[in-house]
N, C-alpha and C. Protein backbone atom coordinates (compact mmCIF):
# COMPACT_ATOMS: atom_id res chain seq x y z
N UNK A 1 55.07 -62.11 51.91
CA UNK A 1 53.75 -62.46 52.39
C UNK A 1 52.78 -62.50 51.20
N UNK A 2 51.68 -63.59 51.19
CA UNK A 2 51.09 -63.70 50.24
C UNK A 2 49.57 -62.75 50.14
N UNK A 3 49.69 -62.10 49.02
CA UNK A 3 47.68 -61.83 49.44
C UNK A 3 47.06 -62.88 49.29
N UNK A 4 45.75 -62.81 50.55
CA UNK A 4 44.66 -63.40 50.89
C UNK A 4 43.64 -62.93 49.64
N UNK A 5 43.66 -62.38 49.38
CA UNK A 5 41.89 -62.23 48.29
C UNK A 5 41.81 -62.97 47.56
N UNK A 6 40.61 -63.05 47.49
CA UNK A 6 39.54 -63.99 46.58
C UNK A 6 39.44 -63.22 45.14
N UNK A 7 39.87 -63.88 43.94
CA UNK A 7 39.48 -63.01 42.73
C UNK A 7 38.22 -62.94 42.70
N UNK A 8 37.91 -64.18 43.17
CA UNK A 8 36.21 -64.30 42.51
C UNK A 8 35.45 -63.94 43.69
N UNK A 9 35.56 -62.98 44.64
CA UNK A 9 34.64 -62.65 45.53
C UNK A 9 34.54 -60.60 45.13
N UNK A 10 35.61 -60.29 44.19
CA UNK A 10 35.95 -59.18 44.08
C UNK A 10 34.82 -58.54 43.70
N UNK A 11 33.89 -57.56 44.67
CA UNK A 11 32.89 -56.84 43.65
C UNK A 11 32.99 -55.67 42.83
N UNK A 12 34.27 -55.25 42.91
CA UNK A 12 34.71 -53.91 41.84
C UNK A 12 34.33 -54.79 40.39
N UNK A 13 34.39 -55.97 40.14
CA UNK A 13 34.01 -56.83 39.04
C UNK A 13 32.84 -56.21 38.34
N UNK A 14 31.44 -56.40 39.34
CA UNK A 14 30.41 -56.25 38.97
C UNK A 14 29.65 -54.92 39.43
N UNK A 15 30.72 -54.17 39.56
CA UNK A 15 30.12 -52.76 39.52
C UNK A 15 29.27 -51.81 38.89
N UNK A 16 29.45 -52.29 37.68
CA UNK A 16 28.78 -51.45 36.78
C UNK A 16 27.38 -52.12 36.65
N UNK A 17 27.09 -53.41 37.07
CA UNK A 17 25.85 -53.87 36.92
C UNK A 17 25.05 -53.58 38.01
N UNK A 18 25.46 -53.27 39.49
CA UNK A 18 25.18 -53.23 40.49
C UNK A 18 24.84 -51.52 40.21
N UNK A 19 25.02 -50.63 39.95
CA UNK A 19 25.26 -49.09 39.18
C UNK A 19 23.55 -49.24 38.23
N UNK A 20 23.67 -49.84 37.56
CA UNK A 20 22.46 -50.07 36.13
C UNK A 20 21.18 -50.40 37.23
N UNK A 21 21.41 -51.54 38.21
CA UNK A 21 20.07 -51.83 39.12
C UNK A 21 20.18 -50.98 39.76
N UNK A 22 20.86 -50.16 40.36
CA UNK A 22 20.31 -49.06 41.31
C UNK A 22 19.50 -47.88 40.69
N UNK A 23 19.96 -47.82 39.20
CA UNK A 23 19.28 -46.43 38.74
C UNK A 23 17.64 -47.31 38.23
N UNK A 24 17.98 -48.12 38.25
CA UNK A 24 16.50 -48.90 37.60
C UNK A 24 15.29 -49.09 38.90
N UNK A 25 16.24 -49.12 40.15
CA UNK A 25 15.08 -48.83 41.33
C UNK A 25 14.93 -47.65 41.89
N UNK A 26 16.02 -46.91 41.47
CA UNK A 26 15.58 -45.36 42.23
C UNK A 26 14.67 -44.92 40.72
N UNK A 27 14.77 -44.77 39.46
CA UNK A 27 13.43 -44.54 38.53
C UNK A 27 12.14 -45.15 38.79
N UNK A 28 12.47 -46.71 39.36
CA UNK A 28 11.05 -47.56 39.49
C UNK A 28 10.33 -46.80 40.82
N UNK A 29 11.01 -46.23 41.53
CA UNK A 29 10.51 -45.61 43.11
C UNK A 29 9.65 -43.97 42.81
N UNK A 30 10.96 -43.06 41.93
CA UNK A 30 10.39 -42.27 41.24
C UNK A 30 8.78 -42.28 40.29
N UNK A 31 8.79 -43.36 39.36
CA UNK A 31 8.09 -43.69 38.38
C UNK A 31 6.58 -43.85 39.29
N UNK A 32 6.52 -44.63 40.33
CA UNK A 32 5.39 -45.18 41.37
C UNK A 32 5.63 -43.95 41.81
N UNK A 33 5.86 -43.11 42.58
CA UNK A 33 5.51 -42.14 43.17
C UNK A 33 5.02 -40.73 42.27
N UNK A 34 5.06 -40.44 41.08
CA UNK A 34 4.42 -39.94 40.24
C UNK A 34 3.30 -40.39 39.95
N UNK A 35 2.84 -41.52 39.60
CA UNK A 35 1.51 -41.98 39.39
C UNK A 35 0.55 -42.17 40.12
N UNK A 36 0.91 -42.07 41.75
CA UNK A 36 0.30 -42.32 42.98
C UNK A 36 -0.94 -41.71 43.11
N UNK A 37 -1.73 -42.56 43.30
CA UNK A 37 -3.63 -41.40 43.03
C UNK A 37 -3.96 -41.45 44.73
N UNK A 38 -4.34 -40.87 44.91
CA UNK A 38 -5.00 -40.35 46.12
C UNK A 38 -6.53 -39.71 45.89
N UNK A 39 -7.02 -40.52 46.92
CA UNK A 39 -8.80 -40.47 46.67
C UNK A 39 -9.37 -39.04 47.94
N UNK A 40 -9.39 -37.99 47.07
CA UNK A 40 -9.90 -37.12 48.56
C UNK A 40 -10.91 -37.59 49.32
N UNK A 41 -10.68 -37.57 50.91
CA UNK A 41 -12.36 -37.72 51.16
C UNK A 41 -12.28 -36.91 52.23
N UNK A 42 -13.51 -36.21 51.59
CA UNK A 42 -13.74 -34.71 52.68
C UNK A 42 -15.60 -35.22 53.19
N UNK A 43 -15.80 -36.34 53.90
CA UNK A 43 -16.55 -36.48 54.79
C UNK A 43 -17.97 -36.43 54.25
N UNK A 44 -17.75 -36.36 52.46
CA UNK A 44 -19.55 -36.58 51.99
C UNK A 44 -19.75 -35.62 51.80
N UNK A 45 -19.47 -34.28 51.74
CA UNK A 45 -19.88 -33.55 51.99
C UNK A 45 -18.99 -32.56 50.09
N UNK A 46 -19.71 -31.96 49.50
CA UNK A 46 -19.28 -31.59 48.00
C UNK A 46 -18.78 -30.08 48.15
N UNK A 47 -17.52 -30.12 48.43
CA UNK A 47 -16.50 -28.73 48.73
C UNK A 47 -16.85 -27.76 47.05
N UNK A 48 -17.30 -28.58 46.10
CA UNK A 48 -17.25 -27.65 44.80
C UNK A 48 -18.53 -26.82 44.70
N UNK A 49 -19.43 -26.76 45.37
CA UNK A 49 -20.86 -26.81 45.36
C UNK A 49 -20.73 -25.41 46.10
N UNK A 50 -21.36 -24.50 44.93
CA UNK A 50 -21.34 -22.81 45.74
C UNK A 50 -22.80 -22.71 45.65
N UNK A 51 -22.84 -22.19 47.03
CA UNK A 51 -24.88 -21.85 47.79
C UNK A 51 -24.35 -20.21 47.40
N UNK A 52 -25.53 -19.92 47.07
CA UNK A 52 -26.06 -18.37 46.69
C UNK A 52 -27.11 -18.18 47.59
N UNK A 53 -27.39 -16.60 48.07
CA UNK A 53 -27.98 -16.30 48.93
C UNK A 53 -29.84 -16.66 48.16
N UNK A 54 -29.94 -17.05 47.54
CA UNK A 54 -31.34 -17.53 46.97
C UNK A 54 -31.00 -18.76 47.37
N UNK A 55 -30.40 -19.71 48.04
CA UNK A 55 -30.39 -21.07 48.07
C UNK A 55 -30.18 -21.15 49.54
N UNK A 56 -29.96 -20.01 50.15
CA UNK A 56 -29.95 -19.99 51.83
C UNK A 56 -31.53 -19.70 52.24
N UNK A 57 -31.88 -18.88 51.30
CA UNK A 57 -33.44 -18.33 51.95
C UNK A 57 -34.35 -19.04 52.02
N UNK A 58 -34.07 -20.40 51.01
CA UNK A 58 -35.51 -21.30 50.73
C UNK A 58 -34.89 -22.72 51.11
């Protein structure tokens, strides 16, 4: 009986290139998710801002 396969459909071929793009999108996914900025917004209102009891009385 003869084998059926295709040489040229074989992807053990191009394994190692298929290997190189995966680490190049799991770094590119990594890489964007490190740099990711996030804008707080706490409603206008200035969370850094300490009132002293001289700034409650007047």
């Amino acid at each position: 009986m003869k084998l059926k396969k295709n040489p040229k459909k074989d992807l053990n071929l191009k394994r190692g290139m298929y290997f190189v793009i995966g680490l190049l999108l799991v770094l590119l996914l990594i890489y964007i998710a490190l740099e990711w900025k996030s804008i707080d917004n706490n409603g206008g209102y200035d969370i850094g801002y300490m009132l002293t009891s001289s700034d409650l009385l007047s």
